[in-house]
C-alpha atoms as a PDB file:
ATOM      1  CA  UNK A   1      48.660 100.588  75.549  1.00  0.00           C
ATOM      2  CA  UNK A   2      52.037 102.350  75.236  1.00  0.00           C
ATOM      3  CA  UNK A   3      54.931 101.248  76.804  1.00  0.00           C
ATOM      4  CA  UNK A   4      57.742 103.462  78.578  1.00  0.00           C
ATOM      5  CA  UNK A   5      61.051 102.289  77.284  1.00  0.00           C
ATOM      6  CA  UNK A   6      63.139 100.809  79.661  1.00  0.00           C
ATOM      7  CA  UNK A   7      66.516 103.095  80.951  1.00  0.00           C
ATOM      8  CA  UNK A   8      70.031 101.651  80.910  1.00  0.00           C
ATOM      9  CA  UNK A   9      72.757 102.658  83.664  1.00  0.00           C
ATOM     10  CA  UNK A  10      74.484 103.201  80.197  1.00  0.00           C
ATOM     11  CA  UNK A  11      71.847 105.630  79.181  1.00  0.00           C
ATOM     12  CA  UNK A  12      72.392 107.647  82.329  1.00  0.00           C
ATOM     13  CA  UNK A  13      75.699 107.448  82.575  1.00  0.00           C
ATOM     14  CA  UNK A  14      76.365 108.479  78.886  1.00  0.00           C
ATOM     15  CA  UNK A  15      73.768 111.811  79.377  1.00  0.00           C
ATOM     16  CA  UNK A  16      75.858 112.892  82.635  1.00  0.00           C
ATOM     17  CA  UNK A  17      79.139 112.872  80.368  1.00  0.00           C
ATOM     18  CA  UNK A  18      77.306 114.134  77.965  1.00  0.00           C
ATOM     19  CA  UNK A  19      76.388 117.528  80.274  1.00  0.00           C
ATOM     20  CA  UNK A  20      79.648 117.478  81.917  1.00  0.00           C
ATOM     21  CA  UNK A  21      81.426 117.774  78.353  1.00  0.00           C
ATOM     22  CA  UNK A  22      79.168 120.723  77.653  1.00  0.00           C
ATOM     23  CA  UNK A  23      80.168 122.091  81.305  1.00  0.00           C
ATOM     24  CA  UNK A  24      83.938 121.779  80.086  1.00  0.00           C
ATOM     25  CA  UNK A  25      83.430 123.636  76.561  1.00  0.00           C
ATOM     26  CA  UNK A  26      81.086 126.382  78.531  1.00  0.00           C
ATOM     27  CA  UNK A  27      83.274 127.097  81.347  1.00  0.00           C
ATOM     28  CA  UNK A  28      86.522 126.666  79.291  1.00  0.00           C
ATOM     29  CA  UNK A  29      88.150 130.182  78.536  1.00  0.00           C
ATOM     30  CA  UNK A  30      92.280 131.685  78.922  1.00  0.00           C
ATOM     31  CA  UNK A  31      91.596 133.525  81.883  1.00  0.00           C
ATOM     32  CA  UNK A  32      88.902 131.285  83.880  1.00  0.00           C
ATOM     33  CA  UNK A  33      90.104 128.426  86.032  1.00  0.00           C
ATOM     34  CA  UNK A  34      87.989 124.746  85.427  1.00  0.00           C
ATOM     35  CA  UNK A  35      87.440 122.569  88.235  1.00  0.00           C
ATOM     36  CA  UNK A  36      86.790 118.583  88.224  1.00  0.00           C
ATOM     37  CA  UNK A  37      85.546 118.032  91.466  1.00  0.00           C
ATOM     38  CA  UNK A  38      85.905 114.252  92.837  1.00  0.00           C
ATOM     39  CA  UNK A  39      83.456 113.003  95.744  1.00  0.00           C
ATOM     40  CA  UNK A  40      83.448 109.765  97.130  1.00  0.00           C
ATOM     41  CA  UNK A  41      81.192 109.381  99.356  1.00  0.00           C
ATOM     42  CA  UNK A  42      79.275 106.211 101.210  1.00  0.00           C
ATOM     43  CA  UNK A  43      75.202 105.804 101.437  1.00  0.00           C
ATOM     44  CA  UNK A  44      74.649 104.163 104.725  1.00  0.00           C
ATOM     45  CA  UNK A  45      71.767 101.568 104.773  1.00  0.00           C
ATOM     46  CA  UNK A  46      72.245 100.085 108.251  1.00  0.00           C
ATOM     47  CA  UNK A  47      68.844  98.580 109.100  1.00  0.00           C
ATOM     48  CA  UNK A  48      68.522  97.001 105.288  1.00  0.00           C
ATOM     49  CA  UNK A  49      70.498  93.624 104.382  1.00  0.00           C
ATOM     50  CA  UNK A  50      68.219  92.460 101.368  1.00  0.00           C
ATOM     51  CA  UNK A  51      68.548  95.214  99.278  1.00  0.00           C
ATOM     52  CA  UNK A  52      71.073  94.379  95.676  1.00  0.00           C
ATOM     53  CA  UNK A  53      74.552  94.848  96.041  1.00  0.00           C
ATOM     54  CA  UNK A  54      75.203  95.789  99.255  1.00  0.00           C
ATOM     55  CA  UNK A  55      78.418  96.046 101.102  1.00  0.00           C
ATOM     56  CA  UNK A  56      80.349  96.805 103.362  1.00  0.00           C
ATOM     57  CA  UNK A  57      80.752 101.121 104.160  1.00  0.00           C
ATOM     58  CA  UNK A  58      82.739 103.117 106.853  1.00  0.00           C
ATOM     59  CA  UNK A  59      79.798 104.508 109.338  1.00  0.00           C
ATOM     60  CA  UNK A  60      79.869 108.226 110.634  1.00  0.00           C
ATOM     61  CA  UNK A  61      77.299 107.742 112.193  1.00  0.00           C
ATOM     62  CA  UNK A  62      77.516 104.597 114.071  1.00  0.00           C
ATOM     63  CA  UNK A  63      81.073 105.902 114.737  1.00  0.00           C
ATOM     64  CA  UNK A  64      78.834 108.495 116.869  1.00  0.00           C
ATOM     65  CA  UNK A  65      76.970 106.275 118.485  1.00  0.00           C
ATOM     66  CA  UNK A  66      79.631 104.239 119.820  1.00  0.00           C
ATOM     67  CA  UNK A  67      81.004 107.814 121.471  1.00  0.00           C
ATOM     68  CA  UNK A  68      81.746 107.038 125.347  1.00  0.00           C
ATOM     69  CA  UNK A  69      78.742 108.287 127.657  1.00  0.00           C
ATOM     70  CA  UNK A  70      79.953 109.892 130.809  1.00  0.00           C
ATOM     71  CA  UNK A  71      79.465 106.587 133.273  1.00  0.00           C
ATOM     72  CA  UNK A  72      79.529 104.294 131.097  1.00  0.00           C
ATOM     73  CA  UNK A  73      82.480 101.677 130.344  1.00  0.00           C
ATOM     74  CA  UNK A  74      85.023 102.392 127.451  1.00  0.00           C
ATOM     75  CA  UNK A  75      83.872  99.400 124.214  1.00  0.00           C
ATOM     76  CA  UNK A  76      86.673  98.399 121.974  1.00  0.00           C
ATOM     77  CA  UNK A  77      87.962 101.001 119.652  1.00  0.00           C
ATOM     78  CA  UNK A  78      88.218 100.443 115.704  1.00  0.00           C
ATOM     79  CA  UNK A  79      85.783 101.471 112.595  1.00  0.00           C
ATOM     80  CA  UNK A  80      82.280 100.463 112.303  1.00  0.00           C
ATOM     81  CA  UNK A  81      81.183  98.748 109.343  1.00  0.00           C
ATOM     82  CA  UNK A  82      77.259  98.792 108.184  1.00  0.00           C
ATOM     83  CA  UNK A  83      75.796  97.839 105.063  1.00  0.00           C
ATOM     84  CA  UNK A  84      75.688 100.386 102.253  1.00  0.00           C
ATOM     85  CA  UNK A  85      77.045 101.666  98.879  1.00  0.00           C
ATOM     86  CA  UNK A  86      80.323 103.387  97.897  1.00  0.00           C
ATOM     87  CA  UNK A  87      79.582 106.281  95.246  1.00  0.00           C
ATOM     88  CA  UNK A  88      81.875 108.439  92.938  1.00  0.00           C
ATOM     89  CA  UNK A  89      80.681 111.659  91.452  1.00  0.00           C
ATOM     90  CA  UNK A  90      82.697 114.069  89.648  1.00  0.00           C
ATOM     91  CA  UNK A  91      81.084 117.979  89.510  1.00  0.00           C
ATOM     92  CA  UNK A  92      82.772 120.337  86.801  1.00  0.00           C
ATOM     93  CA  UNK A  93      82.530 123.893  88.182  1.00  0.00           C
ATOM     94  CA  UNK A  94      84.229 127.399  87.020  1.00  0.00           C
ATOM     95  CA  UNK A  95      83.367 130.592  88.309  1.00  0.00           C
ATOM     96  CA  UNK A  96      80.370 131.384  86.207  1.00  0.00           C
ATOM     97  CA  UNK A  97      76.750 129.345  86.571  1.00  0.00           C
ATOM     98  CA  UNK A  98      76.612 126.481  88.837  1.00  0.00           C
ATOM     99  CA  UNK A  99      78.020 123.095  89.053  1.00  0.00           C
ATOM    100  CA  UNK A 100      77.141 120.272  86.320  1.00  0.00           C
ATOM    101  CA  UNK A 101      77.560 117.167  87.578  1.00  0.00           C
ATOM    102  CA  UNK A 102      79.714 114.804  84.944  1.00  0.00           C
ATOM    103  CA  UNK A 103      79.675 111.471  86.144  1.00  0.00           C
ATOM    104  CA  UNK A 104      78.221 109.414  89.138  1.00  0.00           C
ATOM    105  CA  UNK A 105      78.579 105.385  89.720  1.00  0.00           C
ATOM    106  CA  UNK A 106      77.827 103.224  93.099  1.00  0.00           C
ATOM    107  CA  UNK A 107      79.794  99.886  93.410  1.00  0.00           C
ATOM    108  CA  UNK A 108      79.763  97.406  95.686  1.00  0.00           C
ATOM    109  CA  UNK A 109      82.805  94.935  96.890  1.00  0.00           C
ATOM    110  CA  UNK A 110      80.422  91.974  97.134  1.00  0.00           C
ATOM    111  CA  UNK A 111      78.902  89.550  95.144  1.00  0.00           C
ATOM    112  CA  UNK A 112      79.185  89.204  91.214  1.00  0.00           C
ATOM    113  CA  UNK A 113      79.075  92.978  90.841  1.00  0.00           C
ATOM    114  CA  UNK A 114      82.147  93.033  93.190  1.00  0.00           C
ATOM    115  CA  UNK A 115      84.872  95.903  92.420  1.00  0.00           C
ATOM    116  CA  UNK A 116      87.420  97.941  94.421  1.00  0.00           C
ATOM    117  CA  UNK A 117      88.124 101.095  95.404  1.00  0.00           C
ATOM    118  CA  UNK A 118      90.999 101.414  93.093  1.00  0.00           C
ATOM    119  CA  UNK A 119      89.892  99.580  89.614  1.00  0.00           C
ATOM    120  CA  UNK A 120      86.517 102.305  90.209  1.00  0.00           C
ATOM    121  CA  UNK A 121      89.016 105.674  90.438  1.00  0.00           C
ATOM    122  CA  UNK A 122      91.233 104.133  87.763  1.00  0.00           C
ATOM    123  CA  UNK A 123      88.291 103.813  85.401  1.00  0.00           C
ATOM    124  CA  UNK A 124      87.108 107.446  85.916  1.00  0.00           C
ATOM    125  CA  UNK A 125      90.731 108.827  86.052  1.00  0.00           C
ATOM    126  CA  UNK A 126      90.859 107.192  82.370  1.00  0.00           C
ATOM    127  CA  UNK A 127      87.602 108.288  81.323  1.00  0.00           C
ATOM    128  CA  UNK A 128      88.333 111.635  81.849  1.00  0.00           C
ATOM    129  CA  UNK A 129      91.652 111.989  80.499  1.00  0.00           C
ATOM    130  CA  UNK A 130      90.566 110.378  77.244  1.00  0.00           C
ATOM    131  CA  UNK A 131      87.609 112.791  77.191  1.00  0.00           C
ATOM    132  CA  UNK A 132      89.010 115.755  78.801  1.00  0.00           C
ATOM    133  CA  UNK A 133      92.744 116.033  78.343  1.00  0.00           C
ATOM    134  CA  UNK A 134      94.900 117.603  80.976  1.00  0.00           C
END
């Protein structure tokens, strides 16, 4: 019986820089402009607390819910927290054929995986200006 080989994050990770240096060569020409386009963005998993790596994420939608109901009293004010991930995507784009995405990562601010905000956009920021230049 054969058996699948087993995918790295690294394997991933190295195809989508892979596509998005293509993207760059493709879309890169005098009078064209090139976009990097940076997305951070949250996945909300409110009603899960076992799953790996979870932390804390700013809530839209329990922000929503929390929205005063005519009749009803006013509950304190302030963000609402649930558990989820914290993503980072990067999309190269130009004017011609659609968007390649370069580079995505989830990380977490808890447990032995634990990052922030910061050390994740400075990694990225150098990745791409060692691969990309200016």
């Amino acid at each position: 019986m054969l058996k699948s080989p087993r995918w790295q994050a690294t394997t991933l990770i190295d195809y989508l820089w892979e596509k998005g240096e293509e993207a760059v060569q493709r879309l890169t020409h005098p009078q064209d402009d090139l976009y990097v386009i940076w997305d951070e963005s949250v996945i909300e998993k409110p009603e899960s607390l076992k799953a790996e790596r979870l932390g804390p994420v700013r809530s839209s939608k329990a922000r929503r819910w929390l929205r005063i109901k005519p009749g009803y009293y006013t509950p304190p004010r302030g963000p609402a927290f649930v558990p989820g991930w914290n993503w980072l995507q990067l999309l190269v784009a130009g004017p011609r054929g659609p968007a390649t995405l370069a580079h995505l990562r989830g990380w977490t601010t808890r447990g032995a995986a634990a990052s922030d905000k910061r050390t994740e956009e400075a990694q990225v920021l150098d990745q791409v200006a060692r691969r990309w230049g200016r």
